[in-house]
Protein backbone atom coordinates (compact mmCIF):
# COMPACT_ATOMS: atom_id res chain seq x y z
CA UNK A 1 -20.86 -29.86 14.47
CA UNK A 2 -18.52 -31.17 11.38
CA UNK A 3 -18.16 -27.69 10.25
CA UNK A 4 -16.79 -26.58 13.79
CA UNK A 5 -14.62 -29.29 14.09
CA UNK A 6 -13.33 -28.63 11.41
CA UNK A 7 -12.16 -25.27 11.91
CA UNK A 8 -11.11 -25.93 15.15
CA UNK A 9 -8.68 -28.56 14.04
CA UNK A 10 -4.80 -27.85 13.86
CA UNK A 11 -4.91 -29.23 10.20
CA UNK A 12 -7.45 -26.73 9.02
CA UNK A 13 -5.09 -24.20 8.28
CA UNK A 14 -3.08 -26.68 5.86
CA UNK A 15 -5.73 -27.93 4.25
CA UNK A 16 -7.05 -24.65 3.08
CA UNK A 17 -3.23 -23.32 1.91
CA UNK A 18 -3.40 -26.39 -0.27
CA UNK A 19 -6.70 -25.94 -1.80
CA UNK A 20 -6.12 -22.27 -2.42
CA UNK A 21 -2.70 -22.91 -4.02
CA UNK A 22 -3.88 -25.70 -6.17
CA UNK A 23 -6.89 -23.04 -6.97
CA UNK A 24 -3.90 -20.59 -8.23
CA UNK A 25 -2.44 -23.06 -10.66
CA UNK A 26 -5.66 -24.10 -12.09
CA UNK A 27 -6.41 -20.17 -13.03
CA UNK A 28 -3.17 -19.59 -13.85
CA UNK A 29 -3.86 -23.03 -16.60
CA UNK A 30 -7.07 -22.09 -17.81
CA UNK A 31 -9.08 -19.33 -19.35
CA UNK A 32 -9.38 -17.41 -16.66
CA UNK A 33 -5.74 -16.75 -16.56
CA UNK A 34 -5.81 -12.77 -17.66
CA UNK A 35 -8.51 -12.33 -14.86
CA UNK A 36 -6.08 -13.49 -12.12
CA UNK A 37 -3.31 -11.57 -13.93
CA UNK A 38 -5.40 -8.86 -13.25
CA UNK A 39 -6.60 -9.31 -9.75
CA UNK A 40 -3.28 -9.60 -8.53
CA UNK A 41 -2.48 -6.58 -10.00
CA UNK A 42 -5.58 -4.79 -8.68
CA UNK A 43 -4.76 -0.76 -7.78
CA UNK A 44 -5.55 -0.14 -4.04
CA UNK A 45 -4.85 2.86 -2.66
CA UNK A 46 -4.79 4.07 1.21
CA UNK A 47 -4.99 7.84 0.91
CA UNK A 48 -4.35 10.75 3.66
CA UNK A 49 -4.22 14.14 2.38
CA UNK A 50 -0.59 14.21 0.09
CA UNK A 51 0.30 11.08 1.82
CA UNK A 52 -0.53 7.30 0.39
CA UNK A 53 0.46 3.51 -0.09
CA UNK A 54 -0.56 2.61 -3.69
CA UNK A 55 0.21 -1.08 -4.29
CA UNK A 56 -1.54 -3.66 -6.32
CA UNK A 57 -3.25 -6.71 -4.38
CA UNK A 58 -0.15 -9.28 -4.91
CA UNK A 59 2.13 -6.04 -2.70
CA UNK A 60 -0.84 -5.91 -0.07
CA UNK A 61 -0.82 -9.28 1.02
CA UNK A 62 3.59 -9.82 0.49
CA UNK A 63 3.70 -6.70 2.83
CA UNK A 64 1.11 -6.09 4.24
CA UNK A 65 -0.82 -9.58 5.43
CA UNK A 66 2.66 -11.12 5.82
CA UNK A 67 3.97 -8.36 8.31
CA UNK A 68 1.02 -9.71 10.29
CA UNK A 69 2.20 -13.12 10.09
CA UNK A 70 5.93 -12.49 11.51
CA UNK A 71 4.14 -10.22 14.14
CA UNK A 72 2.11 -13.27 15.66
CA UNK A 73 5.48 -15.21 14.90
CA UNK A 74 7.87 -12.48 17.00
CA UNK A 75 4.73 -12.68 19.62
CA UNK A 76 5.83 -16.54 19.96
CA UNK A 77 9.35 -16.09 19.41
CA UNK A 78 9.42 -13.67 22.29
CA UNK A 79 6.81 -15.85 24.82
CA UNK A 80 9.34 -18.82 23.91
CA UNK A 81 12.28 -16.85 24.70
CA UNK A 82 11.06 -15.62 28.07
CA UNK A 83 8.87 -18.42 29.38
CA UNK A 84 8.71 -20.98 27.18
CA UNK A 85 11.47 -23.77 25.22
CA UNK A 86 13.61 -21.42 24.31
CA UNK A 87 14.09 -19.89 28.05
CA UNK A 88 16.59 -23.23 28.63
CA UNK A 89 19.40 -23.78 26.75
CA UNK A 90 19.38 -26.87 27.72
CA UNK A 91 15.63 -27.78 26.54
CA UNK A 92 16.50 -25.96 22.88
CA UNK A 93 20.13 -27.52 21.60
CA UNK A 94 18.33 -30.04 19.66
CA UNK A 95 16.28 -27.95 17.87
CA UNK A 96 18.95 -25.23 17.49
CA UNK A 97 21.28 -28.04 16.28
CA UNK A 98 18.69 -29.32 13.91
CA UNK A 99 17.84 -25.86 12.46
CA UNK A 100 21.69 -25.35 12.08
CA UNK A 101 21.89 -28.62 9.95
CA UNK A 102 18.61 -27.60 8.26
CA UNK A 103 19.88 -24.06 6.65
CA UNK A 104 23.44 -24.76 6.36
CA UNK A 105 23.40 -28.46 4.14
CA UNK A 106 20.09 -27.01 1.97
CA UNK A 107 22.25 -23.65 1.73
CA UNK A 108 24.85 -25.35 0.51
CA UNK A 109 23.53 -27.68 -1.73
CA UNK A 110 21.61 -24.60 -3.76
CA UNK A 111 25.17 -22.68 -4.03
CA UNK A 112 27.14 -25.83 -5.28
CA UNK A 113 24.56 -25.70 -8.28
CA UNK A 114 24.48 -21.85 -8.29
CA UNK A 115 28.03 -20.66 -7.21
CA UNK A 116 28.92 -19.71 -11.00
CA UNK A 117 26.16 -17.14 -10.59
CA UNK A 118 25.94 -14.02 -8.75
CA UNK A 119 22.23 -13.79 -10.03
CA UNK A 120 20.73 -16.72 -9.34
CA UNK A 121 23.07 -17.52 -6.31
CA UNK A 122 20.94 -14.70 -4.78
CA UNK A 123 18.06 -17.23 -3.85
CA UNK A 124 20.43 -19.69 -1.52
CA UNK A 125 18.02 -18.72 0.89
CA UNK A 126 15.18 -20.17 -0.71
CA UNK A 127 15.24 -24.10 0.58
CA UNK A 128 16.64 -22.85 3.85
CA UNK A 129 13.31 -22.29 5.18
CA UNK A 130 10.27 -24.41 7.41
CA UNK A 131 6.56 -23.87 7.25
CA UNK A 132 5.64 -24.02 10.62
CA UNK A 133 1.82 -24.05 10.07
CA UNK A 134 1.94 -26.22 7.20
CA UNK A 135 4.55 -29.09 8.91
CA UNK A 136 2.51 -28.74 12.19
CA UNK A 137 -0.77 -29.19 10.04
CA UNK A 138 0.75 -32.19 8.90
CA UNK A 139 1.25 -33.46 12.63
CA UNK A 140 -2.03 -32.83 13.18
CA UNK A 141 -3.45 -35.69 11.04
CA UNK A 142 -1.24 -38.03 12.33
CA UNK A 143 -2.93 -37.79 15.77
CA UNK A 144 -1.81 -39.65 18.86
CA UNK A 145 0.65 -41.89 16.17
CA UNK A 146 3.03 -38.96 16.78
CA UNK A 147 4.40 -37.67 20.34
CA UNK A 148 3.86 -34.34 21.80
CA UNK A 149 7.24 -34.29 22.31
CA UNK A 150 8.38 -34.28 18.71
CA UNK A 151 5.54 -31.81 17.99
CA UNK A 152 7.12 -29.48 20.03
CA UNK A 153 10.87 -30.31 18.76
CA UNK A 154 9.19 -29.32 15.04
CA UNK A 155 7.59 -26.39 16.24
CA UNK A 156 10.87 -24.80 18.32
CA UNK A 157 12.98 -25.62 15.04
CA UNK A 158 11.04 -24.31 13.01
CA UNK A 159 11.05 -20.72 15.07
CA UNK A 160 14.95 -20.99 15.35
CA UNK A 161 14.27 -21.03 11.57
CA UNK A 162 12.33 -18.18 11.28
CA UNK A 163 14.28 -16.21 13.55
CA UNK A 164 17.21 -16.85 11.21
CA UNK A 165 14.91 -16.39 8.07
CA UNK A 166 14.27 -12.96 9.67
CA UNK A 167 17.83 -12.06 9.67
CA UNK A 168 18.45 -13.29 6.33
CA UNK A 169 15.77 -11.24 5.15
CA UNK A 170 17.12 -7.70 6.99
CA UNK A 171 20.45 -8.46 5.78
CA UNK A 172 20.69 -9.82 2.51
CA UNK A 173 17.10 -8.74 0.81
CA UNK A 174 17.43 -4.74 1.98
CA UNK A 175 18.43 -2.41 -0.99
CA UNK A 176 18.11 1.22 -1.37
CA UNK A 177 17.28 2.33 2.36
CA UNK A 178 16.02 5.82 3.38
CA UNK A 179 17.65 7.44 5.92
CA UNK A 180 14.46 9.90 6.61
CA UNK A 181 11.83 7.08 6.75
CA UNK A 182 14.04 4.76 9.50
CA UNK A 183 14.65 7.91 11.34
CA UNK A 184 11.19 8.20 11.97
CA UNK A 185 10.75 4.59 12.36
CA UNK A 186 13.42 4.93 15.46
CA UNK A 187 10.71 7.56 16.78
CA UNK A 188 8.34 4.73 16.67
CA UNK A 189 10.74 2.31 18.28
CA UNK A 190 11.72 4.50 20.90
CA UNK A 191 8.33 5.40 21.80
CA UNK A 192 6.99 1.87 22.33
CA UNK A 193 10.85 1.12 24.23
CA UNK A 194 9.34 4.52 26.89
CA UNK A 195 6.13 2.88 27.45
CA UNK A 196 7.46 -0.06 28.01
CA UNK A 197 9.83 1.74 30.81
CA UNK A 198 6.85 3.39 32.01
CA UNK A 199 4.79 0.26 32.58
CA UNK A 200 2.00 1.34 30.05
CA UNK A 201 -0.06 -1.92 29.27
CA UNK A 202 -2.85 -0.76 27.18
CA UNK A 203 -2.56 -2.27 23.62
CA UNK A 204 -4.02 0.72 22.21
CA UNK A 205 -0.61 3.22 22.15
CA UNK A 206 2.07 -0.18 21.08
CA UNK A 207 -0.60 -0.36 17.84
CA UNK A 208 -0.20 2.96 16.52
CA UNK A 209 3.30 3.02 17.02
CA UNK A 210 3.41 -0.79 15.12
CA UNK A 211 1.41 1.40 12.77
CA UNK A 212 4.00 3.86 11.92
CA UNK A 213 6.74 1.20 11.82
CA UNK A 214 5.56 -0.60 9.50
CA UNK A 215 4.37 1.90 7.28
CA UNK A 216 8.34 3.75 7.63
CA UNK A 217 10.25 0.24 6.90
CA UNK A 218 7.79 0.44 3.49
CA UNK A 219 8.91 3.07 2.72
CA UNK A 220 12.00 2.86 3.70
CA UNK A 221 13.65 0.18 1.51
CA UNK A 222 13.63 -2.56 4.18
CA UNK A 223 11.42 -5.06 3.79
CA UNK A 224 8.19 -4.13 5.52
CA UNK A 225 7.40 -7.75 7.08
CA UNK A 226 10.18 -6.96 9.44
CA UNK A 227 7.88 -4.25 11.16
CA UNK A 228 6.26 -6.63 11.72
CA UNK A 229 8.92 -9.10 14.03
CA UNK A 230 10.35 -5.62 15.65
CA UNK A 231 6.71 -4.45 16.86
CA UNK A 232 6.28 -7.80 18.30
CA UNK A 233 9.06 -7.86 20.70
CA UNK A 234 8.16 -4.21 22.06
CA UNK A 235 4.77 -5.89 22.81
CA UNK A 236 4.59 -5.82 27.25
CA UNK A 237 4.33 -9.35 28.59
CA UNK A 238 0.82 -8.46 29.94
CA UNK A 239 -1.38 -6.09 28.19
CA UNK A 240 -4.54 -5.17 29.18
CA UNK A 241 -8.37 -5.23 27.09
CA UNK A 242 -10.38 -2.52 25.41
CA UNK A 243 -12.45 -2.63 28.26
CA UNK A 244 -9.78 -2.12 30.51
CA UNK A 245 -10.59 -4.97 33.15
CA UNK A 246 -9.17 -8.12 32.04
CA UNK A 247 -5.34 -8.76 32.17
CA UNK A 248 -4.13 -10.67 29.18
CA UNK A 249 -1.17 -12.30 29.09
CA UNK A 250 1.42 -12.28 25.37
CA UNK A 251 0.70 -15.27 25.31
CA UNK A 252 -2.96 -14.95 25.56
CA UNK A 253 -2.57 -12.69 22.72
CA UNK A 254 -1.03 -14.44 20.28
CA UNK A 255 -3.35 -17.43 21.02
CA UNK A 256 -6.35 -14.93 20.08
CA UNK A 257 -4.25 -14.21 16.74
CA UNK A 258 -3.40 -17.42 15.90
CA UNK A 259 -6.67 -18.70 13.74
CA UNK A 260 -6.95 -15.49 12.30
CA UNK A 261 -3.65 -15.21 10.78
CA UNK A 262 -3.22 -18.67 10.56
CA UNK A 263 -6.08 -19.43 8.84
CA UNK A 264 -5.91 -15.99 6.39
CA UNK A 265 -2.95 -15.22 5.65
CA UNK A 266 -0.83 -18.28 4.66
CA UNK A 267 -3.95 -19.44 2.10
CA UNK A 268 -3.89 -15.91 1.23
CA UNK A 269 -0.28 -15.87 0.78
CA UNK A 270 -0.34 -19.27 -1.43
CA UNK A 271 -3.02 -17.71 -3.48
CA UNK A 272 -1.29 -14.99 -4.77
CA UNK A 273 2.17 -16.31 -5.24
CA UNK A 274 1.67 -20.13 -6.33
CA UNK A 275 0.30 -19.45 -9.51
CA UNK A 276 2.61 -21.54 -12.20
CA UNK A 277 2.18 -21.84 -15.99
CA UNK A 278 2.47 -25.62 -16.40
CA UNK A 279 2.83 -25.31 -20.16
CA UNK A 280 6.18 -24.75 -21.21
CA UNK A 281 7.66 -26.66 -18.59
CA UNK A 282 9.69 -29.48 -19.50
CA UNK A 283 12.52 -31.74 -18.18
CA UNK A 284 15.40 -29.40 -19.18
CA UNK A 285 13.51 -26.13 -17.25
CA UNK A 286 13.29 -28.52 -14.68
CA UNK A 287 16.96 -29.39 -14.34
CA UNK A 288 18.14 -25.93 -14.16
CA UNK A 289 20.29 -24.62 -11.27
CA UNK A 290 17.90 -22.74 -9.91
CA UNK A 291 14.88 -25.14 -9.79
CA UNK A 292 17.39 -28.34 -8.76
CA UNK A 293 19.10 -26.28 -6.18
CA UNK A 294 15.62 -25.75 -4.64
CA UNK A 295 14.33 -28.93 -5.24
CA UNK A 296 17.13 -30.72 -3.71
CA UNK A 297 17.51 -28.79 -1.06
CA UNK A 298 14.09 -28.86 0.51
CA UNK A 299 13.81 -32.64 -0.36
CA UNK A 300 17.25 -34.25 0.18
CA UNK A 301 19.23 -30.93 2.19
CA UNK A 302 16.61 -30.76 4.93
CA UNK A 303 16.09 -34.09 5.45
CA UNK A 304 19.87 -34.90 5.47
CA UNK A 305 21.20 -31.80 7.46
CA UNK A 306 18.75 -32.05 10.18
CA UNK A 307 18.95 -35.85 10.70
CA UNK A 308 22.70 -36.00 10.37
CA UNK A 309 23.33 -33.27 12.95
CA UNK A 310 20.33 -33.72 15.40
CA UNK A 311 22.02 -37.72 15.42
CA UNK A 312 25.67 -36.45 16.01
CA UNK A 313 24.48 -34.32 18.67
CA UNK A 314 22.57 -36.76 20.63
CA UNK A 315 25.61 -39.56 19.86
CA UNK A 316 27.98 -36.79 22.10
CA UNK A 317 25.67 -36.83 24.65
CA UNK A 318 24.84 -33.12 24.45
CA UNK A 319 20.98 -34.03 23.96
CA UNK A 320 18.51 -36.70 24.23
CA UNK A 321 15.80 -37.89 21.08
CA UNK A 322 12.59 -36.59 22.48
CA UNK A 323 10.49 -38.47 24.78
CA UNK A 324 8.31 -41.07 23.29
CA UNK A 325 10.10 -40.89 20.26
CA UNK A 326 11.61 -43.26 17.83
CA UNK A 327 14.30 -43.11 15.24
CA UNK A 328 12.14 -43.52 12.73
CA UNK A 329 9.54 -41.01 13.62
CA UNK A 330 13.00 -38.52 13.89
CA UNK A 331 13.10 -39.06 10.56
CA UNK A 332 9.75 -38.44 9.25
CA UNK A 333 10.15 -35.31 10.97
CA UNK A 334 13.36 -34.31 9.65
CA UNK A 335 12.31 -35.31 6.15
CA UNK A 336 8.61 -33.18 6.93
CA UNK A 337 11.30 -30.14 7.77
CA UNK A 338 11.53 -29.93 4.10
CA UNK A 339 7.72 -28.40 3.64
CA UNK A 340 9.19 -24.99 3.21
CA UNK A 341 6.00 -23.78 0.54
CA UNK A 342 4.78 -20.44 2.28
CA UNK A 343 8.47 -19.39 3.76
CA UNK A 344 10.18 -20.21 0.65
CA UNK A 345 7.96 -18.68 -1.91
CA UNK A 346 8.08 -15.53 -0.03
CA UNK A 347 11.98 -15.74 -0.06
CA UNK A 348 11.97 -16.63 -3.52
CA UNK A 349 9.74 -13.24 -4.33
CA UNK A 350 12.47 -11.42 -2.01
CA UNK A 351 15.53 -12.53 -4.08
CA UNK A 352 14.11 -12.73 -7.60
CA UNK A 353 11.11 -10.20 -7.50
CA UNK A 354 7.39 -10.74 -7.35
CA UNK A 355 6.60 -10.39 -10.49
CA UNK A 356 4.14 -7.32 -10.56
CA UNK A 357 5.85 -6.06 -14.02
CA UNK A 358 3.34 -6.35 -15.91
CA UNK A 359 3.44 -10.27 -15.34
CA UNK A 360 1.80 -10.65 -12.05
CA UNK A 361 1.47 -14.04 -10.91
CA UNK A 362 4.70 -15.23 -13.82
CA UNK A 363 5.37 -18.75 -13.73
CA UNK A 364 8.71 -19.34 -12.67
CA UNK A 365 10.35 -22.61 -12.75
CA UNK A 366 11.67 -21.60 -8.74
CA UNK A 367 7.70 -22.09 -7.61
CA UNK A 368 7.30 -25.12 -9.25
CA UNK A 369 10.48 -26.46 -7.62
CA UNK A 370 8.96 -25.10 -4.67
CA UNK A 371 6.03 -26.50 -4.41
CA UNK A 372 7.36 -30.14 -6.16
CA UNK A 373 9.87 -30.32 -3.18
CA UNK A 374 7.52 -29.40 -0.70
CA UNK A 375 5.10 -31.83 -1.93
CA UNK A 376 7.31 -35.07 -1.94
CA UNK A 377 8.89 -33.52 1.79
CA UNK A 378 4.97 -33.72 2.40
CA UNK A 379 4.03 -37.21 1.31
CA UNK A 380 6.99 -38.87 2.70
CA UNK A 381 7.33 -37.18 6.16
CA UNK A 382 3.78 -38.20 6.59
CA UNK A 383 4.56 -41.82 4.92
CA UNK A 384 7.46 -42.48 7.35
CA UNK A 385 5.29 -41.11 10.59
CA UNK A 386 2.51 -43.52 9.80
CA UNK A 387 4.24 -46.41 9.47
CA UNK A 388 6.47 -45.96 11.78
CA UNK A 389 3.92 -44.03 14.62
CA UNK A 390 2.40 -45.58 17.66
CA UNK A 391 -1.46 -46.85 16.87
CA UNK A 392 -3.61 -43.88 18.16
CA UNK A 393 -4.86 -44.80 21.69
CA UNK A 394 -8.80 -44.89 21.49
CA UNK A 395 -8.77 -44.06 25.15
CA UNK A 396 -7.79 -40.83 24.60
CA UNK A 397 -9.17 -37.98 21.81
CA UNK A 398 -6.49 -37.34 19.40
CA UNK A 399 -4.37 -34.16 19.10
């Protein structure tokens, strides 16, 4: 019974990016540093006559498992967009306001340390960026102390976020495209946009063309996560089961996706990518442009540019603080905005590599800045929500 609870709880999936991150750093401090080296940097090879995708393990999962993760993300981004929040303008200009404040101030805050630069003004994206499952995780220990409501201004930020993280991705991390490889990607596109004229609803045909999508935009210079997104939004708003019976709704399938990916690829993710030499690290390493600019943009820029924004907003009269909700728990949510771990250490291996030169896994002082100002975004978002929460009702389970 513990065990299923558990996994059934909304934390879960938090709790087990943690330990797996924390996991990474202690390899990556100890003597069994060169073995991780070398597991991320494990050969595997998908073979088909002349054709093949050779990447090591640390490639698999940063293209691969992540494309899956912005798929379920597009499948909620588009159920939003037709039925859900983000259907009513009215219901989303707080949280588009908010998201706004909470890529533009962080944004800026990275450049004014970085402008000198070209190089590393590259990674201004970095603190831009939300961890939905990780911030929601979060939530989820807090219980009833915290209002649906602001639960579900968190969780419609944090898409507005993605969706913008998307287009930062396509626009500013894309080098060296193939026009050959997106041709044939188009195919793809254009075959899933005809069965979606034609009414076709089996899953079956939509994943083959995802398929060939993704593997084009991998070859193609683009980043292949974006597959990923694209496929997502070709996906039918009812679909129907292998056993071609029972009508499921999009959002019925990305509720049947959501442990999975939620629960694998994220820790996965973390695994990989968190892995920081702590030796060599001092207070001047610390202070550099690149590590501050992150640091003080997840901690102080998120905090400060969705507060400020979401308050002047709500002052005009344009929106209302959500129901149940107090100042101070608009805080604590603003400040928990700052957890940007998973997201950000996937743009950081965007603008300044992954490191699979022979250095797999390299410490950079950007991941430890990372995961420093996602920690204290962590601590004190959940600091500010306790205190300043409603008791949990006993009455009632909690969330």
């Amino acid at each position: 019974m513990a065990l299923q609870k558990f996994f059934r709880s909304e934390s879960t999936p938090a709790i087990l990016l943690i330990l797996l991150a924390l996991l990474a750093i202690l390899l990556k401090n100890s003597s069994l540093a060169e073995a991780y080296n070398q597991l991320l940097l494990l050969d595997i090879e998908v073979r088909a006559e002349s054709f093949s995708i050779d990447k090591p393990l640390l490639l698999w999962v940063n293209d691969g498992l992540m494309a899956v993760f912005f798929f379920l993300v597009g499948l909620e981004l588009k159920k939003e967009v037709m039925v859900g929040q983000l259907s009513n303008i009215g219901n989303v200009m707080l949280p588009i306001a908010g998201a706004i404040g909470g890529v533009v101030v962080p944004a800026g805050i990275y450049l004014l340390l970085n402008y000198e630069n070209t190089l590393t003004a590259h990674g201004w994206a970095i603190p831009t960026a939300t961890d939905i499952g990780f911030s929601l995780g979060i939530l989820a220990l807090l219980g009833s102390r915290v209002p649906a409501s602001l639960k579900l201004f968190l969780m419609t930020l944090a898409i507005v976020e993605h969706l913008f993280g998307i287009l930062v991705i396509a626009i500013f991390y894309t080098s060296k495209l193939s026009l050959l490889t997106l041709s044939i990607a188009g195919i793809g596109f254009l075959g899933m946009a005809i069965m979606n004229r034609l009414r076709i609803t089996h899953i079956a045909p939509f994943l083959l063309c995802g398929i060939l999508v993704w593997i084009c935009f991998l070859k193609s210079g683009v980043h292949a996560t974006l597959a990923g997104v694209i496929n997502a939004f070709f996906i039918p708003i009812t679909i129907i089961k292998a056993d071609g019976k029972n009508h499921v709704h999009l959002e019925e399938l990305a509720h049947d996706l959501h442990p999975y990916v939620y629960f694998a690829v994220p820790p996965m993710f973390a695994f990989v990518n968190a892995g920081v030499i702590l030796q060599g690290m001092d207070f001047p390493t610390l202070t550099g442009s690149i590590p501050m600019g992150i640091l003080l943009g997840l901690f102080v820029g998120k905090q400060v540019g969705i507060f400020s924004i979401c308050w002047l907003v709500i002052q005009c009269g344009w929106a209302k603080l959500p129901a149940g909700c107090n100042w101070r728990q608009f805080y604590g949510v603003s400040v928990l905005c700052g957890v940007g771990f998973t997201m950000s250490l996937f743009i950081a291996s965007l603008a300044f590599g992954d490191g699979v030169d022979g250095s797999a896994g390299q410490a950079r002082a950007d991941r430890l800045a990372i995961l420093l100002g996602s920690t204290f975004s962590a601590v004190m978002g959940y600091l500010i929500l306790y205190s300043g929460g409603n008791k949990p009702n006993k009455e009632s389970p909690e969330n």
